[in-house]
PDB file of N, CA and C in Angstrom:
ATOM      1  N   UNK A   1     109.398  40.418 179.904  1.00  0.00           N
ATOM      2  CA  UNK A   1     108.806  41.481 180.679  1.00  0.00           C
ATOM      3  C   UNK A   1     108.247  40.912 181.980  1.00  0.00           C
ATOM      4  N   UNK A   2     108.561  41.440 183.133  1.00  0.00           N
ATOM      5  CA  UNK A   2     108.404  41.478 184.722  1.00  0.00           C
ATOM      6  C   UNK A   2     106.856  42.202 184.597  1.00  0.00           C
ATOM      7  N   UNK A   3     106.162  41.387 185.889  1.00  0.00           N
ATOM      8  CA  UNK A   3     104.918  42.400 186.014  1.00  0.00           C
ATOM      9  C   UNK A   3     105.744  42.560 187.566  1.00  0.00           C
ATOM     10  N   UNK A   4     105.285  43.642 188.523  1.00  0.00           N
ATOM     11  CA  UNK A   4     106.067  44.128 189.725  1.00  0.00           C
ATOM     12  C   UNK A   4     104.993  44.803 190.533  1.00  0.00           C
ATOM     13  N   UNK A   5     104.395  44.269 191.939  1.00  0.00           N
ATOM     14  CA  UNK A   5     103.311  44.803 192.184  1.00  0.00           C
ATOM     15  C   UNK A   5     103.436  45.735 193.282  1.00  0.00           C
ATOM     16  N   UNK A   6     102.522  46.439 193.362  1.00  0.00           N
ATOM     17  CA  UNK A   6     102.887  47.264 194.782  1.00  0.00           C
ATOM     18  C   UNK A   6     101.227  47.910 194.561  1.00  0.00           C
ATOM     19  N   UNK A   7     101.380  48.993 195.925  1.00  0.00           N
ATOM     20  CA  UNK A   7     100.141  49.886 195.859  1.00  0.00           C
ATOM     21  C   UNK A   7      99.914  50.883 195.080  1.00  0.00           C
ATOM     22  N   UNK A   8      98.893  51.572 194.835  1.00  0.00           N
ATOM     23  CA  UNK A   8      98.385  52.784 194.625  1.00  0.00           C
ATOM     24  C   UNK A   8      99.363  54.015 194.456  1.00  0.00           C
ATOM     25  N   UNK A   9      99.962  54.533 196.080  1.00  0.00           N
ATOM     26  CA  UNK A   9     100.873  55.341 196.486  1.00  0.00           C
ATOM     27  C   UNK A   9     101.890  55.383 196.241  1.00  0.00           C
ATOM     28  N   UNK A  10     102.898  54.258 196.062  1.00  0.00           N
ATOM     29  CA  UNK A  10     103.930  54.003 195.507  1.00  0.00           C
ATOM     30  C   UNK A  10     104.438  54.148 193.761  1.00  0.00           C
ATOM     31  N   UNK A  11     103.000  54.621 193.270  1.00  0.00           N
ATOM     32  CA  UNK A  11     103.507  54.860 192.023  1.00  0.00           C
ATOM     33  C   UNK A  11     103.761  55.892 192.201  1.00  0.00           C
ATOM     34  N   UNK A  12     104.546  56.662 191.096  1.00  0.00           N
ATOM     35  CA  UNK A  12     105.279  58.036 191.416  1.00  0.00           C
ATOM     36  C   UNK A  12     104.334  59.014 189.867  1.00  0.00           C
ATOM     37  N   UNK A  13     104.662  60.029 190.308  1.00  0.00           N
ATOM     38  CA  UNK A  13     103.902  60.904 189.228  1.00  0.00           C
ATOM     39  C   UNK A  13     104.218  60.673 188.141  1.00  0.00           C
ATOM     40  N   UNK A  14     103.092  60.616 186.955  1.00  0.00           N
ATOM     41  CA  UNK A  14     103.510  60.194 185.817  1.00  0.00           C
ATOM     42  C   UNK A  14     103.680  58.379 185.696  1.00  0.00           C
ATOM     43  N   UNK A  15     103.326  57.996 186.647  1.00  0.00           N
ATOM     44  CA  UNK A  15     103.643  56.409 186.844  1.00  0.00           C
ATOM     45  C   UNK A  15     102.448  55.578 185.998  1.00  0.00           C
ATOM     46  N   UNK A  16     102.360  54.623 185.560  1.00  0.00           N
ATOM     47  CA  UNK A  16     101.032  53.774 184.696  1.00  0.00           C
ATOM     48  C   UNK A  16     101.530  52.336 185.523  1.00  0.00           C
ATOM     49  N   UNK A  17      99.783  51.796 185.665  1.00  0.00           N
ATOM     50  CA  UNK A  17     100.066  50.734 186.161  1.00  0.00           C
ATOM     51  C   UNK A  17      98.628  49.936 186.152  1.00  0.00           C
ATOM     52  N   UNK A  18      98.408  48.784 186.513  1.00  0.00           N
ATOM     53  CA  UNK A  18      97.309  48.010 186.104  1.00  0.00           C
ATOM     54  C   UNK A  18      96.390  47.560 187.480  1.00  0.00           C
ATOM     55  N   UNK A  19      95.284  47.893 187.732  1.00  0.00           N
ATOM     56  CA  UNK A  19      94.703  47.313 189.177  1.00  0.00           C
ATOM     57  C   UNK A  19      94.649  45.710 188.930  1.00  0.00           C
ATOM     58  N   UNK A  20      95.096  45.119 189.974  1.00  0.00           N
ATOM     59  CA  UNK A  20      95.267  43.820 190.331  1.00  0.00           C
ATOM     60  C   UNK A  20      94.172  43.545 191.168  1.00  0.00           C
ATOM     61  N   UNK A  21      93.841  43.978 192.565  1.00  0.00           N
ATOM     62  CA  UNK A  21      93.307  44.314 193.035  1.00  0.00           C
ATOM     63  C   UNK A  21      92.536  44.809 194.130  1.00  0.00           C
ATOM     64  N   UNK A  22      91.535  44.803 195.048  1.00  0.00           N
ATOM     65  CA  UNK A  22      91.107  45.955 195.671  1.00  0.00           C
ATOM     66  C   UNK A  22      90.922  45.514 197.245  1.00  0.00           C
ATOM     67  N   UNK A  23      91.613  45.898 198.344  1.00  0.00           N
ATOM     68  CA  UNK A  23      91.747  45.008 199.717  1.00  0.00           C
ATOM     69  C   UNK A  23      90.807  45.813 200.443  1.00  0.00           C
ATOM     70  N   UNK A  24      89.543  45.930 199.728  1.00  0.00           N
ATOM     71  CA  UNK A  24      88.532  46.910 200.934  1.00  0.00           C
ATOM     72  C   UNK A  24      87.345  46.377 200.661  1.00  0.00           C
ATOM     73  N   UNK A  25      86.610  46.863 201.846  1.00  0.00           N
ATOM     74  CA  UNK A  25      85.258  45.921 201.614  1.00  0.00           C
ATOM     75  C   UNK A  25      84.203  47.741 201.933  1.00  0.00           C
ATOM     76  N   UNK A  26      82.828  46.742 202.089  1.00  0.00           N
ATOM     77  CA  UNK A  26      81.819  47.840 202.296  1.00  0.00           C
ATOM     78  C   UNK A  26      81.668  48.772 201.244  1.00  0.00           C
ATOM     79  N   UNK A  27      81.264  49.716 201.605  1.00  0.00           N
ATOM     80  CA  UNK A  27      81.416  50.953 200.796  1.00  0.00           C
ATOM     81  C   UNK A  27      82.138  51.761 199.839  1.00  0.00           C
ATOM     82  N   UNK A  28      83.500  51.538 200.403  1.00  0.00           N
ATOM     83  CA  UNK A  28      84.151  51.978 199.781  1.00  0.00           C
ATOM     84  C   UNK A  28      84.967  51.361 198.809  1.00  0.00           C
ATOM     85  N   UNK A  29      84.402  50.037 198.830  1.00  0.00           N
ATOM     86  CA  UNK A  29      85.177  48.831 197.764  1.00  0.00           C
ATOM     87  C   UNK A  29      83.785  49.481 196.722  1.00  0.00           C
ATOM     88  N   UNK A  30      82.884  49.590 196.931  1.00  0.00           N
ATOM     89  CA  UNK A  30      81.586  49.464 195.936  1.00  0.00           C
ATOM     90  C   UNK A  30      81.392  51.018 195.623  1.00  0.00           C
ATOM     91  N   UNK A  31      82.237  52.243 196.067  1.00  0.00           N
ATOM     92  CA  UNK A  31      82.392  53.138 195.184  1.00  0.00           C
ATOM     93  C   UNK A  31      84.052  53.235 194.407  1.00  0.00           C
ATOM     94  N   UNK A  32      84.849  52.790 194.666  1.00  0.00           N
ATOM     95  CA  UNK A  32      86.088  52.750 193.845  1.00  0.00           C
ATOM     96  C   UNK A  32      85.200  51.902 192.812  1.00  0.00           C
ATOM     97  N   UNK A  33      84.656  50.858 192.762  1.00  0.00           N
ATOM     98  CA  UNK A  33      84.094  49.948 191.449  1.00  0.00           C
ATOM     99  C   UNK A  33      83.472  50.809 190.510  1.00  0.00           C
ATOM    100  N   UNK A  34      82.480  52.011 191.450  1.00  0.00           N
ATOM    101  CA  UNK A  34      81.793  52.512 190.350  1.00  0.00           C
ATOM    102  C   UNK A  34      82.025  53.448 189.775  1.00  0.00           C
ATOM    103  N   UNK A  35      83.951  53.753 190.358  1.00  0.00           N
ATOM    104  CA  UNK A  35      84.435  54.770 189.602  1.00  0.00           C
ATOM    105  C   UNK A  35      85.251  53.872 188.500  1.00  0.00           C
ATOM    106  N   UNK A  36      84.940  53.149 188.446  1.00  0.00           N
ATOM    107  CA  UNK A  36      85.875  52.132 187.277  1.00  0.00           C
ATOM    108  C   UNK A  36      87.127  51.517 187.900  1.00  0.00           C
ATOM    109  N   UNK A  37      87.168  51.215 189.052  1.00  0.00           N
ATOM    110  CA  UNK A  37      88.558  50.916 189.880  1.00  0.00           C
ATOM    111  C   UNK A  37      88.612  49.347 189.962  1.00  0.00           C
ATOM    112  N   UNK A  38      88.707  48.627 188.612  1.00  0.00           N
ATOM    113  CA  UNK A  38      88.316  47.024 189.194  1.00  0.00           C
ATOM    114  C   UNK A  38      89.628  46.615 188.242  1.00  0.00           C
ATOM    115  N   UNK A  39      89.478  45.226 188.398  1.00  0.00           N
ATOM    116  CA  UNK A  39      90.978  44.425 188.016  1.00  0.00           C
ATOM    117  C   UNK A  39      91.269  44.658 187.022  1.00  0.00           C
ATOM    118  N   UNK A  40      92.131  45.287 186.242  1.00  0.00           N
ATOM    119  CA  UNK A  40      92.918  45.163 184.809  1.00  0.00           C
ATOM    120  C   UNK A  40      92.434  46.669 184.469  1.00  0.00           C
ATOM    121  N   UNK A  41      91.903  47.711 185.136  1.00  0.00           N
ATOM    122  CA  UNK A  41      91.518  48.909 184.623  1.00  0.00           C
ATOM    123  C   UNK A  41      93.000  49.415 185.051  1.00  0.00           C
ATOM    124  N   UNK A  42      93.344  50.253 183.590  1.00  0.00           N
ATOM    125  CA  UNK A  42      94.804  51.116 183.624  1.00  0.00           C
ATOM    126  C   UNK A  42      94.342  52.424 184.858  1.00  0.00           C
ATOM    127  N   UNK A  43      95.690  52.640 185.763  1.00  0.00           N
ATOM    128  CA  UNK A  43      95.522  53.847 186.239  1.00  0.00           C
ATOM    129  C   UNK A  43      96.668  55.060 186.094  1.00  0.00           C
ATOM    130  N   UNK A  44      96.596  55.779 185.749  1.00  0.00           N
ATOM    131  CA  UNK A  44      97.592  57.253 185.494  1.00  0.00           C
ATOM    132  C   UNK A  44      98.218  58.186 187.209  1.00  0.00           C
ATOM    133  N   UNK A  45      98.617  58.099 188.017  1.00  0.00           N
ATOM    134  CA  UNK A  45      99.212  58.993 188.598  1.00  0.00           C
ATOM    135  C   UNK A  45      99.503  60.221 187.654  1.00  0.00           C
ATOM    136  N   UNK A  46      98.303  61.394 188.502  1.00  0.00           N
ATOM    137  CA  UNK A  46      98.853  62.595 187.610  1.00  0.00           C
ATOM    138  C   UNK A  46      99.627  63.738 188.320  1.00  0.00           C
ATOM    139  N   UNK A  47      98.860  63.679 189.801  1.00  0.00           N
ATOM    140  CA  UNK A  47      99.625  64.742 190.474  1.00  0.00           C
ATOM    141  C   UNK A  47      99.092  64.414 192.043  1.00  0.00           C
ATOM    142  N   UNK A  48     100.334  64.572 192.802  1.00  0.00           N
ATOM    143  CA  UNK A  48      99.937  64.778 194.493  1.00  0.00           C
ATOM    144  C   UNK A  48      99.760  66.077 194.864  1.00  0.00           C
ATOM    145  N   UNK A  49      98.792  66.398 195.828  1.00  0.00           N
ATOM    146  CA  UNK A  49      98.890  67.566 196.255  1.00  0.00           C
ATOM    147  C   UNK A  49     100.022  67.931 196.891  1.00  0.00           C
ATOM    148  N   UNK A  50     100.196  69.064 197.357  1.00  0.00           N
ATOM    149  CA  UNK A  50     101.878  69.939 198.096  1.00  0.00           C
ATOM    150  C   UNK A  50     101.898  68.891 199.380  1.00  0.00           C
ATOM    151  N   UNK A  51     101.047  68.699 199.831  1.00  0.00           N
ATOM    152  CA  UNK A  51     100.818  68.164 201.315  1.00  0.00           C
ATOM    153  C   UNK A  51     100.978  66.446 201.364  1.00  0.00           C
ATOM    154  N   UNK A  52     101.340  66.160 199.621  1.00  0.00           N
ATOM    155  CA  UNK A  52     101.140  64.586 199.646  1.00  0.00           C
ATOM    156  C   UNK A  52      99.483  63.861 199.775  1.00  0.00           C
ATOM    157  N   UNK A  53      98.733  64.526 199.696  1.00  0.00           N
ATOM    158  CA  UNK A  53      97.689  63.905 200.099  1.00  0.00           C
ATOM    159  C   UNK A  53      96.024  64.887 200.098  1.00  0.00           C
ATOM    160  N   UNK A  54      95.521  64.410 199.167  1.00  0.00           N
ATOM    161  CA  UNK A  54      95.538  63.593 198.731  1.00  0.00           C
ATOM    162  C   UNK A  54      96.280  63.227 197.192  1.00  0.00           C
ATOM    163  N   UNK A  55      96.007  61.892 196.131  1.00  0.00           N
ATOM    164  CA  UNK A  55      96.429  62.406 194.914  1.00  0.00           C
ATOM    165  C   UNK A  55      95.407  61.897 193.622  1.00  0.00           C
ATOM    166  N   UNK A  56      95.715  62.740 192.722  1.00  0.00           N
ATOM    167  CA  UNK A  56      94.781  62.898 191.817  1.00  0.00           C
ATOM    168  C   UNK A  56      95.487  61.866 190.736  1.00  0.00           C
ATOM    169  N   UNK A  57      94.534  60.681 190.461  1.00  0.00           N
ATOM    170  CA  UNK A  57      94.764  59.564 188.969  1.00  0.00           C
ATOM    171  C   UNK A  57      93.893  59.337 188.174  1.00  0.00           C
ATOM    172  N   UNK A  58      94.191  59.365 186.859  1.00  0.00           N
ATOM    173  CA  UNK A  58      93.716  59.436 185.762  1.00  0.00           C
ATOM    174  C   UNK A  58      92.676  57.808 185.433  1.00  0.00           C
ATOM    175  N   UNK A  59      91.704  57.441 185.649  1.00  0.00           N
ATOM    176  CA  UNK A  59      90.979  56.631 185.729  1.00  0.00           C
ATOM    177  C   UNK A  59      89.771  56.640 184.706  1.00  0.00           C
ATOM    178  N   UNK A  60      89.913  55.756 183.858  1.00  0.00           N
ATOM    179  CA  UNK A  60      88.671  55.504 182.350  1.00  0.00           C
ATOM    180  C   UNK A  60      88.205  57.098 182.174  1.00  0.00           C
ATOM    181  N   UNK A  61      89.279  57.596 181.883  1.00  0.00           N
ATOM    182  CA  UNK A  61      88.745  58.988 181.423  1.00  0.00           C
ATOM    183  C   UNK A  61      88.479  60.380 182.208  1.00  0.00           C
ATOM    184  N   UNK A  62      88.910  59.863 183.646  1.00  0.00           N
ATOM    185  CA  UNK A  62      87.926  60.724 184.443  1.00  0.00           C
ATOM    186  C   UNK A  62      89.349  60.722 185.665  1.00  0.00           C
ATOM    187  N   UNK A  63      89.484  62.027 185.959  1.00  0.00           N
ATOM    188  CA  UNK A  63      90.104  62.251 187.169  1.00  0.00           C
ATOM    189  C   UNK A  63      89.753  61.896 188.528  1.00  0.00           C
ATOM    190  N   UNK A  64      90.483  61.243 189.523  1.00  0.00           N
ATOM    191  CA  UNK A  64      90.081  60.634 190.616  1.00  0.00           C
ATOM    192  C   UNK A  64      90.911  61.078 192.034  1.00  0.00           C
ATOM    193  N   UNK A  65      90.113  61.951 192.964  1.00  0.00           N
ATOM    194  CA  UNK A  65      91.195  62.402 193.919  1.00  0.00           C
ATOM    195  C   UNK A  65      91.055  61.175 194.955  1.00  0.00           C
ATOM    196  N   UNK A  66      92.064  60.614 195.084  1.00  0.00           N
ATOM    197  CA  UNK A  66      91.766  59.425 196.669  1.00  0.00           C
ATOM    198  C   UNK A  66      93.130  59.656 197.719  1.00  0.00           C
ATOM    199  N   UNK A  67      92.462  59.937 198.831  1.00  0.00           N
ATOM    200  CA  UNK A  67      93.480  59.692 199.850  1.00  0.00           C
ATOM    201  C   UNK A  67      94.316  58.678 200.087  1.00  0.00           C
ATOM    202  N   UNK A  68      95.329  58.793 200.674  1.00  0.00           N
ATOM    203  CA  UNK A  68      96.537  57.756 200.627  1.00  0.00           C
ATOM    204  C   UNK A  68      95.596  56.650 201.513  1.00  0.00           C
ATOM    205  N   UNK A  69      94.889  56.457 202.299  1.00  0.00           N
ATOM    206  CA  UNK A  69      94.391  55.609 203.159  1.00  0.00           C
ATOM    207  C   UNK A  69      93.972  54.968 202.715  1.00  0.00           C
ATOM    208  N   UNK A  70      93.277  55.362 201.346  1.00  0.00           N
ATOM    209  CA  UNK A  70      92.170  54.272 200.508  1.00  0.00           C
ATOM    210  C   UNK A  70      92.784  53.758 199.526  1.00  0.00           C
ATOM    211  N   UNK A  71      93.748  54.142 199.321  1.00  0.00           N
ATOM    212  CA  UNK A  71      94.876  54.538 197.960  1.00  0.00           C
ATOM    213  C   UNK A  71      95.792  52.838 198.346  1.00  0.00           C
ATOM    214  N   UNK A  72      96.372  52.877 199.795  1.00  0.00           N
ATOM    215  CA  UNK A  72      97.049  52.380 200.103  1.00  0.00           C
ATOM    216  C   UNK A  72      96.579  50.820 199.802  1.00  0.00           C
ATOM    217  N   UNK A  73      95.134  50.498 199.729  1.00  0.00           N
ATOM    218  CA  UNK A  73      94.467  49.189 199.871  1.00  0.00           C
ATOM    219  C   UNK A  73      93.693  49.035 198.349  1.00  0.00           C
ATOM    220  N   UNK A  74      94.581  49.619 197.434  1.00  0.00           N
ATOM    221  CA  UNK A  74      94.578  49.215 195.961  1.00  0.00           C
ATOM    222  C   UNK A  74      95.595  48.805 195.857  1.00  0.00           C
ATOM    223  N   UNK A  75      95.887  47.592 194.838  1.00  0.00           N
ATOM    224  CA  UNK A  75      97.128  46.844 194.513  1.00  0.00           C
ATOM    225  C   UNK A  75      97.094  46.768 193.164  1.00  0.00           C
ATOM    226  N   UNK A  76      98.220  47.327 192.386  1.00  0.00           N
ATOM    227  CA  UNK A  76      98.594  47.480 191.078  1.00  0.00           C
ATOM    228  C   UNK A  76      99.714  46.787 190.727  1.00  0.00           C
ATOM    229  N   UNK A  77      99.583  46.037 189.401  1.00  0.00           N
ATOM    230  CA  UNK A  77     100.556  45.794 188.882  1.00  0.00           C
ATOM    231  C   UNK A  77     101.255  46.641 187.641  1.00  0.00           C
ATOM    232  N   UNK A  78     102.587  47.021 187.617  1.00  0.00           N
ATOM    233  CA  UNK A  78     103.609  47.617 186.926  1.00  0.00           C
ATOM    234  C   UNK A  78     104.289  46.910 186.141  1.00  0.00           C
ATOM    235  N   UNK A  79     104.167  47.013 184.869  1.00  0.00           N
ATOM    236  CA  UNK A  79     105.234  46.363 183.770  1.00  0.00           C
ATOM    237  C   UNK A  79     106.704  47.045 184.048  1.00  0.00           C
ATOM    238  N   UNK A  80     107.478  46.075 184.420  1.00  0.00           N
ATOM    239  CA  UNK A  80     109.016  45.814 183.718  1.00  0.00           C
ATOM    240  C   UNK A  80     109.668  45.764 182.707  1.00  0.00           C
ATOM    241  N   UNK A  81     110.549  46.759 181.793  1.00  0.00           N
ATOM    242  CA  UNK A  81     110.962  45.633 180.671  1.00  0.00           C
ATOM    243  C   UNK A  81     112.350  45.491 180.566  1.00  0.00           C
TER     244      UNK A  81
END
């Protein structure tokens, strides 16, 4: 089994994948954390809005809407098999 990394956005709906991790600082690195957004936490792609943007992922239980901007500077890893 391949691990295969990419961003946030690039997973597709319905996609599962593993945070590796997080290329932002300030603020907004220290609220993705306290939504549970840190290394090895599973994330769910559940749905994009019509407009692409923003999209809604399934995170420790709890739905998470993040824009592609913030989205883009999470790095996940994806199992292969």
């Amino acid at each position: 089994m391949n691990e295969r990394y990419q961003t946030l956005p690039e997973l597709p709906e319905g996609g599962r994948a593993r945070v590796r991790a997080l290329h932002l600082s300030g603020s907004m690195r220290r609220r993705l954390q306290d939504l549970g957004l840190v290394a090895g936490t599973p994330v769910t792609c559940l749905q994009r809005a019509a407009s692409g943007d923003p999209t809604a992922y399934l995170i420790r239980g709890a739905v998470i809407a993040l824009r592609q901007t913030d989205a883009e500077q999470v790095e996940v890893g994806v199992q292969e098999i």
